[in-house]
C-alpha atoms as a PDB file:
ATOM      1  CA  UNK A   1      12.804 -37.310  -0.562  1.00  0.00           C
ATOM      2  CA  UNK A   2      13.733 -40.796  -0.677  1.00  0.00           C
ATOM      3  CA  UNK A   3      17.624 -39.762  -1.847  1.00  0.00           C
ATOM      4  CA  UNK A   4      17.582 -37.153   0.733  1.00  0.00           C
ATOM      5  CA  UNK A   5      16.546 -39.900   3.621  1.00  0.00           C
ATOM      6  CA  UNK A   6      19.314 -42.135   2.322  1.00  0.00           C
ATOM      7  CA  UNK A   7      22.110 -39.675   2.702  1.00  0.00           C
ATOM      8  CA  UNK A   8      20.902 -38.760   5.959  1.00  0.00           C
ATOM      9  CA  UNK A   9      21.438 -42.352   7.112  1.00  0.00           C
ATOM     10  CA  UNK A  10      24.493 -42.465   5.414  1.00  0.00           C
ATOM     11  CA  UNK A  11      25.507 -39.513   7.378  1.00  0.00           C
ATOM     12  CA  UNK A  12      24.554 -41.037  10.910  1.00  0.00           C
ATOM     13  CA  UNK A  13      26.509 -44.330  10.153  1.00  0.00           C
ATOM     14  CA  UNK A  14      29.379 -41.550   9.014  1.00  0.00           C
ATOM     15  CA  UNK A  15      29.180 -39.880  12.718  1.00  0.00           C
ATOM     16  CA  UNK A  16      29.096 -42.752  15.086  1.00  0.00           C
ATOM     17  CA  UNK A  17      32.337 -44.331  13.245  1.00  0.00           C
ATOM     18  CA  UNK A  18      35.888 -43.252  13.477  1.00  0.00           C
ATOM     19  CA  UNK A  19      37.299 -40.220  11.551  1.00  0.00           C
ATOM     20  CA  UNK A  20      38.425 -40.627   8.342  1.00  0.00           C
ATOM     21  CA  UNK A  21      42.391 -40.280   8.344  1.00  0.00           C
ATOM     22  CA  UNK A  22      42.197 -37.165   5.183  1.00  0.00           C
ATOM     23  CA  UNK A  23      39.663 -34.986   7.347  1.00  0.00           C
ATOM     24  CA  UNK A  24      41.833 -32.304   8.164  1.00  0.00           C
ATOM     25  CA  UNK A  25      42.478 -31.535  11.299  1.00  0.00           C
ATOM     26  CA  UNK A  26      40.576 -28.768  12.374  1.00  0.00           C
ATOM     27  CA  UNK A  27      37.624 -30.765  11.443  1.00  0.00           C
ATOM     28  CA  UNK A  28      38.512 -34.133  12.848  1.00  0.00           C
ATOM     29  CA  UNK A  29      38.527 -32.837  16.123  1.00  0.00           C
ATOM     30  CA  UNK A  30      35.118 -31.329  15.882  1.00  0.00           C
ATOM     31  CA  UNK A  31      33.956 -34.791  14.574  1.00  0.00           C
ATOM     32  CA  UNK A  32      35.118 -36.672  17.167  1.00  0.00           C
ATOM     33  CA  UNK A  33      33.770 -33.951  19.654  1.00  0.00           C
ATOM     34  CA  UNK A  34      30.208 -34.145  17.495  1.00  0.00           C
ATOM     35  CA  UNK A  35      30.059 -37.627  17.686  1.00  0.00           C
ATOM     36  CA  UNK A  36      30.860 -38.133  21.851  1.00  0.00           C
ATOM     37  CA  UNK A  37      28.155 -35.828  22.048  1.00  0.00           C
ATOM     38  CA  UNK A  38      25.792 -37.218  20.236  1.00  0.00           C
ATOM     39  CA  UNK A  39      25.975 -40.618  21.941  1.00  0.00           C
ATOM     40  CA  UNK A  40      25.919 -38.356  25.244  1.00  0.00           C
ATOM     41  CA  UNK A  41      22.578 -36.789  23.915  1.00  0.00           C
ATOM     42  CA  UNK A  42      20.950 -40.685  22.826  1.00  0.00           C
ATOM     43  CA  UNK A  43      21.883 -42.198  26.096  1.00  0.00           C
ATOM     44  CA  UNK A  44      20.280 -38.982  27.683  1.00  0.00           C
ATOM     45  CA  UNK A  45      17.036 -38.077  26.052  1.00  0.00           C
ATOM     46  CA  UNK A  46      14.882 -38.091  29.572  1.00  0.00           C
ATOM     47  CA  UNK A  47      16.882 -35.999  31.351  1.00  0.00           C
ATOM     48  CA  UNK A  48      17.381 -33.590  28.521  1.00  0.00           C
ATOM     49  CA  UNK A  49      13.526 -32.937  28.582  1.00  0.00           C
ATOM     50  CA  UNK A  50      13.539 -32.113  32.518  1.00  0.00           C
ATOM     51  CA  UNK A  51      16.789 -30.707  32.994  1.00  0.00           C
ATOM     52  CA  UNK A  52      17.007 -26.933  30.910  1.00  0.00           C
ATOM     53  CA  UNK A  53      20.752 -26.948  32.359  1.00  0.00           C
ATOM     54  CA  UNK A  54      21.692 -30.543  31.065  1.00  0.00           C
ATOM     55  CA  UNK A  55      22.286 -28.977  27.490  1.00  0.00           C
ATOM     56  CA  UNK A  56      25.043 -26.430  28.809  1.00  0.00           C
ATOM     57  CA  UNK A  57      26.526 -29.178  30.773  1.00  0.00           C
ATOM     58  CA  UNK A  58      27.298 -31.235  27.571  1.00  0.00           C
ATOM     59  CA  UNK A  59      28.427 -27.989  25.802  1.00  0.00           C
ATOM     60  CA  UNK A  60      30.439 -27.411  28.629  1.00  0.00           C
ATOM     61  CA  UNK A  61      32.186 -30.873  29.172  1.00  0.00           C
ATOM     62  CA  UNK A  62      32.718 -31.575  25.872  1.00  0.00           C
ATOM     63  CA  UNK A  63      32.502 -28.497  23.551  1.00  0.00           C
ATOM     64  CA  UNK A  64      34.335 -26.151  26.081  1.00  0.00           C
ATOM     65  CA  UNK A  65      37.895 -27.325  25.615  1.00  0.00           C
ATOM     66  CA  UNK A  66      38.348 -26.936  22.256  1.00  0.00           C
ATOM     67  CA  UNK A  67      37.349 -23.173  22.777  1.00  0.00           C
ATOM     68  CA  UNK A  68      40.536 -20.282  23.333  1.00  0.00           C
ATOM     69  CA  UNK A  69      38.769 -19.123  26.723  1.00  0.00           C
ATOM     70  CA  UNK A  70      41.958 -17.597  27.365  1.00  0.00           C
ATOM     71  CA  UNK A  71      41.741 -15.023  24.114  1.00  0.00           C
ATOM     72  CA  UNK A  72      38.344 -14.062  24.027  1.00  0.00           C
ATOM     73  CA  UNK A  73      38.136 -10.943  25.849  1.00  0.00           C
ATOM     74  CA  UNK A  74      41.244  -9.546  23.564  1.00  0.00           C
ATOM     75  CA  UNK A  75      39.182 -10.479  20.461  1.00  0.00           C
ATOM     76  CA  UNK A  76      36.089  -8.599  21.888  1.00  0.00           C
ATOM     77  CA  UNK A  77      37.702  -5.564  22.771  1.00  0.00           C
ATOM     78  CA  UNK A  78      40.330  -3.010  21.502  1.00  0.00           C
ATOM     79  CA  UNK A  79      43.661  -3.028  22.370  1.00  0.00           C
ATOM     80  CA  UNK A  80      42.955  -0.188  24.961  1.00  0.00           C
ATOM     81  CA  UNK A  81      39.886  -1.231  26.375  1.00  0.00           C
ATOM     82  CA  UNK A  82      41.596  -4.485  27.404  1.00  0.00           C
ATOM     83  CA  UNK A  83      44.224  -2.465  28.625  1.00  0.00           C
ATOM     84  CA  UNK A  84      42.242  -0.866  30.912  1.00  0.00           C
ATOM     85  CA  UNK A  85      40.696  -3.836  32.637  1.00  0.00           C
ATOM     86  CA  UNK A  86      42.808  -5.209  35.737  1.00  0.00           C
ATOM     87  CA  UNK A  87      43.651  -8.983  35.410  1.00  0.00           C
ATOM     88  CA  UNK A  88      40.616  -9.682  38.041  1.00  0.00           C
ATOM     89  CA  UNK A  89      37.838  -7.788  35.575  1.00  0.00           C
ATOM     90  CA  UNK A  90      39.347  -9.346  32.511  1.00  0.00           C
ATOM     91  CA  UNK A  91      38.709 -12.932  33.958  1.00  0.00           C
ATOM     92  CA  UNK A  92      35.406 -11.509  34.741  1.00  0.00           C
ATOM     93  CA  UNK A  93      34.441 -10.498  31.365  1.00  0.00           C
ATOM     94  CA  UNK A  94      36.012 -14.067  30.153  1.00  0.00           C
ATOM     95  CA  UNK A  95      33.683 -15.863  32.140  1.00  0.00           C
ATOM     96  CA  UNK A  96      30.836 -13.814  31.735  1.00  0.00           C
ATOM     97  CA  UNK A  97      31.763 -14.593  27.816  1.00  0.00           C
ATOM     98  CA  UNK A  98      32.361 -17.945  28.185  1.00  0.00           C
ATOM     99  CA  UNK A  99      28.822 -18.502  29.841  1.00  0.00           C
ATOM    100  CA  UNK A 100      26.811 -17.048  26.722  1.00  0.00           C
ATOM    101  CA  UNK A 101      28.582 -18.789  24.368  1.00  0.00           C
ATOM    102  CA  UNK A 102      27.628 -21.869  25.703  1.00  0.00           C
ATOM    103  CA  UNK A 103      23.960 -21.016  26.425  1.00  0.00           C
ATOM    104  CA  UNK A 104      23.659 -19.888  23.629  1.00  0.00           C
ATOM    105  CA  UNK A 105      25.196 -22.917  21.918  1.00  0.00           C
ATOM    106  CA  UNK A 106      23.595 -25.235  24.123  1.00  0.00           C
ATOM    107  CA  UNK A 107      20.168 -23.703  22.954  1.00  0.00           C
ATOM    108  CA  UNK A 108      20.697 -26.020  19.712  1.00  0.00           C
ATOM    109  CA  UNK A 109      20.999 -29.193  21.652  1.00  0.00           C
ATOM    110  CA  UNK A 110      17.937 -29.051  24.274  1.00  0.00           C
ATOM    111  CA  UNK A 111      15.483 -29.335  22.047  1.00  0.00           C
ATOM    112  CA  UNK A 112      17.687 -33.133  20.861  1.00  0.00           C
ATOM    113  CA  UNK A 113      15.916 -35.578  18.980  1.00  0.00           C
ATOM    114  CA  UNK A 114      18.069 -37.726  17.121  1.00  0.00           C
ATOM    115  CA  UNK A 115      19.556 -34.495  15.675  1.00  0.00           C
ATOM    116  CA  UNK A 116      22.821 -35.131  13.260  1.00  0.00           C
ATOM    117  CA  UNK A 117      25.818 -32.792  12.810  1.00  0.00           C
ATOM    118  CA  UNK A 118      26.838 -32.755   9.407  1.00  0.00           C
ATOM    119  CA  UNK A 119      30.448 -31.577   8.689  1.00  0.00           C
ATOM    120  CA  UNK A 120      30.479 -30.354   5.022  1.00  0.00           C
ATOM    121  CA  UNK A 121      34.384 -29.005   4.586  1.00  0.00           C
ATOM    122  CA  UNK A 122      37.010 -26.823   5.767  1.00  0.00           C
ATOM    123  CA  UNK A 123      38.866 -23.913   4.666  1.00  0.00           C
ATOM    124  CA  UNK A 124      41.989 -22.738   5.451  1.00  0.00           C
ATOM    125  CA  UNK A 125      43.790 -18.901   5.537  1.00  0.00           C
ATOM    126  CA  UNK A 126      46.573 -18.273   2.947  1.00  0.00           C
ATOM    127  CA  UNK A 127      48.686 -19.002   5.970  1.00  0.00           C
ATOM    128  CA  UNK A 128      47.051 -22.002   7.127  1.00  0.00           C
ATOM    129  CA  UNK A 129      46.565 -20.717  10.783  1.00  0.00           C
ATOM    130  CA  UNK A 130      42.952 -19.823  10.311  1.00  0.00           C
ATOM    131  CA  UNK A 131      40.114 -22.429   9.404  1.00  0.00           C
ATOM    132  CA  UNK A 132      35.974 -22.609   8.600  1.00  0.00           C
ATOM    133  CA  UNK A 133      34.912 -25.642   9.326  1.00  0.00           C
ATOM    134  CA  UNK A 134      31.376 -25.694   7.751  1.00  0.00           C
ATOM    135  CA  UNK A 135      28.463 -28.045   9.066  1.00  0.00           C
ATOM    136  CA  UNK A 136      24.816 -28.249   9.920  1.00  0.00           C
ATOM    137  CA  UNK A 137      22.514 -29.426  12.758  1.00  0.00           C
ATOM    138  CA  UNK A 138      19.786 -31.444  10.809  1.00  0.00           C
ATOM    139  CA  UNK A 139      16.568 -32.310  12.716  1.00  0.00           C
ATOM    140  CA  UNK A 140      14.427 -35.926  12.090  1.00  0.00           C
ATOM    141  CA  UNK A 141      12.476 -33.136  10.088  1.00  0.00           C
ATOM    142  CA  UNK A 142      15.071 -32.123   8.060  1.00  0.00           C
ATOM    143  CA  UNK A 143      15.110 -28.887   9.767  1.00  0.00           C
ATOM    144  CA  UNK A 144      18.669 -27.851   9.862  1.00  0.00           C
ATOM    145  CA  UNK A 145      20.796 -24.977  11.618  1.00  0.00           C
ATOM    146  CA  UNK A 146      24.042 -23.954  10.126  1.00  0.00           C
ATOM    147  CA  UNK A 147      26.774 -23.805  12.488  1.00  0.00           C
ATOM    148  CA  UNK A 148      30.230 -22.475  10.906  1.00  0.00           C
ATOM    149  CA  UNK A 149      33.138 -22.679  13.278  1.00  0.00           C
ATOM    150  CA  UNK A 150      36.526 -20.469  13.179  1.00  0.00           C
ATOM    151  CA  UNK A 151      39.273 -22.144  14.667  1.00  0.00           C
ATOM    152  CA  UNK A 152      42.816 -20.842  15.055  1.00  0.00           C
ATOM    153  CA  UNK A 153      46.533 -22.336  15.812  1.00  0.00           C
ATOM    154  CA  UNK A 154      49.013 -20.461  17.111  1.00  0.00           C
ATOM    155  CA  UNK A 155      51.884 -20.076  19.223  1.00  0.00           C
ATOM    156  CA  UNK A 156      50.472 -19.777  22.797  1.00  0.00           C
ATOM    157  CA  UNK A 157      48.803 -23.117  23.049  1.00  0.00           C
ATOM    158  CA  UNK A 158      48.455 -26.581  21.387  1.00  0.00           C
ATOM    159  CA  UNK A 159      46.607 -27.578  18.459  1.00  0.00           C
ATOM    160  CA  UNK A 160      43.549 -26.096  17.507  1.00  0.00           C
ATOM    161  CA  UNK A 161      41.350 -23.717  19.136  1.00  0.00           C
ATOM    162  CA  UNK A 162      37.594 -22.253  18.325  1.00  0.00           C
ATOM    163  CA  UNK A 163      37.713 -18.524  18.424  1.00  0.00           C
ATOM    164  CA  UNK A 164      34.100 -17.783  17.217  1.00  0.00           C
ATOM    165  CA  UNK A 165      31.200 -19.773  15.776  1.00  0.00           C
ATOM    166  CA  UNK A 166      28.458 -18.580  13.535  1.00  0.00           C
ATOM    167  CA  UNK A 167      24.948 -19.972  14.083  1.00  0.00           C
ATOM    168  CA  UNK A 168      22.591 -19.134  11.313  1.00  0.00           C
ATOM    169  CA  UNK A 169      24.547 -16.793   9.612  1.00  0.00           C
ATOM    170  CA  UNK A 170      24.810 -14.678  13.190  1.00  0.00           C
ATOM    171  CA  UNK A 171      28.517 -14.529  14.682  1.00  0.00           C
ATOM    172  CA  UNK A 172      28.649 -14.425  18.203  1.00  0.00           C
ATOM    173  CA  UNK A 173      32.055 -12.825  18.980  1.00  0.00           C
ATOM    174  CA  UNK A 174      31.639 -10.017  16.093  1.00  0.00           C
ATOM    175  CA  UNK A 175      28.017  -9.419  16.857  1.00  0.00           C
ATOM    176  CA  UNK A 176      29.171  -8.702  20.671  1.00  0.00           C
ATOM    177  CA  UNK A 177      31.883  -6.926  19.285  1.00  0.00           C
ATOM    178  CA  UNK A 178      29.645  -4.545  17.271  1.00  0.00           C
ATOM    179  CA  UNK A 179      27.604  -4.095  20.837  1.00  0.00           C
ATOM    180  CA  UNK A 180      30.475  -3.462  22.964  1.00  0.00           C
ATOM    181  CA  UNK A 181      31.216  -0.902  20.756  1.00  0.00           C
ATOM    182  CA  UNK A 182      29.054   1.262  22.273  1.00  0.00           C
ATOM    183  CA  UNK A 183      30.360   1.123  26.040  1.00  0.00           C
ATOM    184  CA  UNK A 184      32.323   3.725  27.291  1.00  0.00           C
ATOM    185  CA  UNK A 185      34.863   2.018  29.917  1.00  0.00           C
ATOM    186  CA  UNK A 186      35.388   5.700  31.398  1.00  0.00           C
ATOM    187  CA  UNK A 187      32.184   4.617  32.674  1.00  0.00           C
ATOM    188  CA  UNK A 188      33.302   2.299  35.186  1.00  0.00           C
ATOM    189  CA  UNK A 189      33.379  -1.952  33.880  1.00  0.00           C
ATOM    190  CA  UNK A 190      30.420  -2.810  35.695  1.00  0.00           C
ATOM    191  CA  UNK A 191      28.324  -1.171  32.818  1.00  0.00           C
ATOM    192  CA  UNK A 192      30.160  -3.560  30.855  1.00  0.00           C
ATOM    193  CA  UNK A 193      29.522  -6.260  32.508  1.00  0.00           C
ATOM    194  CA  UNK A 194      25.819  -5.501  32.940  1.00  0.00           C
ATOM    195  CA  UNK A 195      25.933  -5.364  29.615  1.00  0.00           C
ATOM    196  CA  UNK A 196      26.852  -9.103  28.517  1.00  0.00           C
ATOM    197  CA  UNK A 197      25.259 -10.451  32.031  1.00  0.00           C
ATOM    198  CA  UNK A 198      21.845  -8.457  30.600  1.00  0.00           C
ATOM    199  CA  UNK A 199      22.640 -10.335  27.518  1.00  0.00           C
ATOM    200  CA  UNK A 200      22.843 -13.488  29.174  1.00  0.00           C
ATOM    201  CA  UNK A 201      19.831 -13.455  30.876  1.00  0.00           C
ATOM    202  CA  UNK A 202      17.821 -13.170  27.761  1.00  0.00           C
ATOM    203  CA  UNK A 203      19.811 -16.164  26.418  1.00  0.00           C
ATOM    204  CA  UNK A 204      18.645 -18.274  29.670  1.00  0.00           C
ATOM    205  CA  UNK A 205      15.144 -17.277  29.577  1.00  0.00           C
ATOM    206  CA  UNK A 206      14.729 -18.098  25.970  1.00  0.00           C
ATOM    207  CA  UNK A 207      16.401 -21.545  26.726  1.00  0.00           C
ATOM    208  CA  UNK A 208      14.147 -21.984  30.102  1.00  0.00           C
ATOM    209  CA  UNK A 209      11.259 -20.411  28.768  1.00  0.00           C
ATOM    210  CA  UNK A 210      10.864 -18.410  31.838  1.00  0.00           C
END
């Protein structure tokens, strides 16, 4: 216990300092993201406890940018589904995307206290355009949620961008890929939109407790 105690300071003095220059990328920029918001979640600790919305601010602010918002309804859907969708409904089912992801990662953070984020390592593709980066969420008592992010490069934007991330072993874009498997588009897109808006509202009531 007293070993495990030790690393986990070692690992807090790790987060709040600057990013070590052979991180690779991929990872560095989720450090740097990790450690703003940590600092934002310190500083913030009373208004984290009243405010169930505060959480998905943060996530949104800080989290949100790194995130292809752009390319997440095409990795959701088939080819001709997308198709199928006018550019108005496929902003639509970005945003109503968009919005669970970050409840749903935001449900991590409102419950802070003095939580950590541990970033183990990072794996790359054969071609180097795909990465894992691997890390936890580790509570003051040692509780700890694995969060494993998939980030992508490639030739429509800059840098790095997260395309899905895995909280306890769950993906969220395949496991609402597996769902939307099931929805029939001849049956009009507001079915498919109740369907993730449905899905969203049992995100925000488990976050609200209402």
């Amino acid at each position: 216990m007293k070993l495990l105690k030790t690393w986990l300071v070692l690992v807090s003095f790790f987060l709040m300092g600057s990013a070590v220059a052979d991180v690779p990328e991929p990872q560095r920029l989720l450090q740097e993201i990790a450690n703003r918001m940590v600092l934002i979640l310190k500083d913030n600790k009373e208004q984290l406890a009243k405010d169930p919305n505060y959480a998905s601010q943060i996530v949104r602010e800080n989290l949100l940018p790194l995130i292809d918002t752009d390319g997440i309804g095409k990795r959701l859907l088939k080819r001709s589904q997308w198709a199928q969708l006018s550019e108005e409904q496929q902003v639509r089912f970005n945003n109503a995307f968009i919005e669970h992801l970050i409840q749903t990662y935001a449900q991590g953070l409102a419950h802070y206290d003095d939580h950590q984020f541990v970033f183990e390592q990072t794996r790359f593709s054969r071609t180097g355009k795909t990465a894992w980066v691997y890390s936890e969420l580790v509570a003051k008592d040692y509780e700890k949620f694995d969060i494993i992010y998939t980030l992508k490069t490639s030739d429509e934007y800059q840098g790095w961008k997260v395309i899905d991330i895995a909280v306890n072993g769950i993906k969220i874009l395949q496991n609402y890929r597996e769902q939307l498997k099931t929805v029939d588009l001849t049956e009009g897109f507001d079915a498919l939109l109740a369907k993730i808006e449905a899905e969203q509202t049992n995100v925000n009531r488990s976050t609200t407790g209402k």
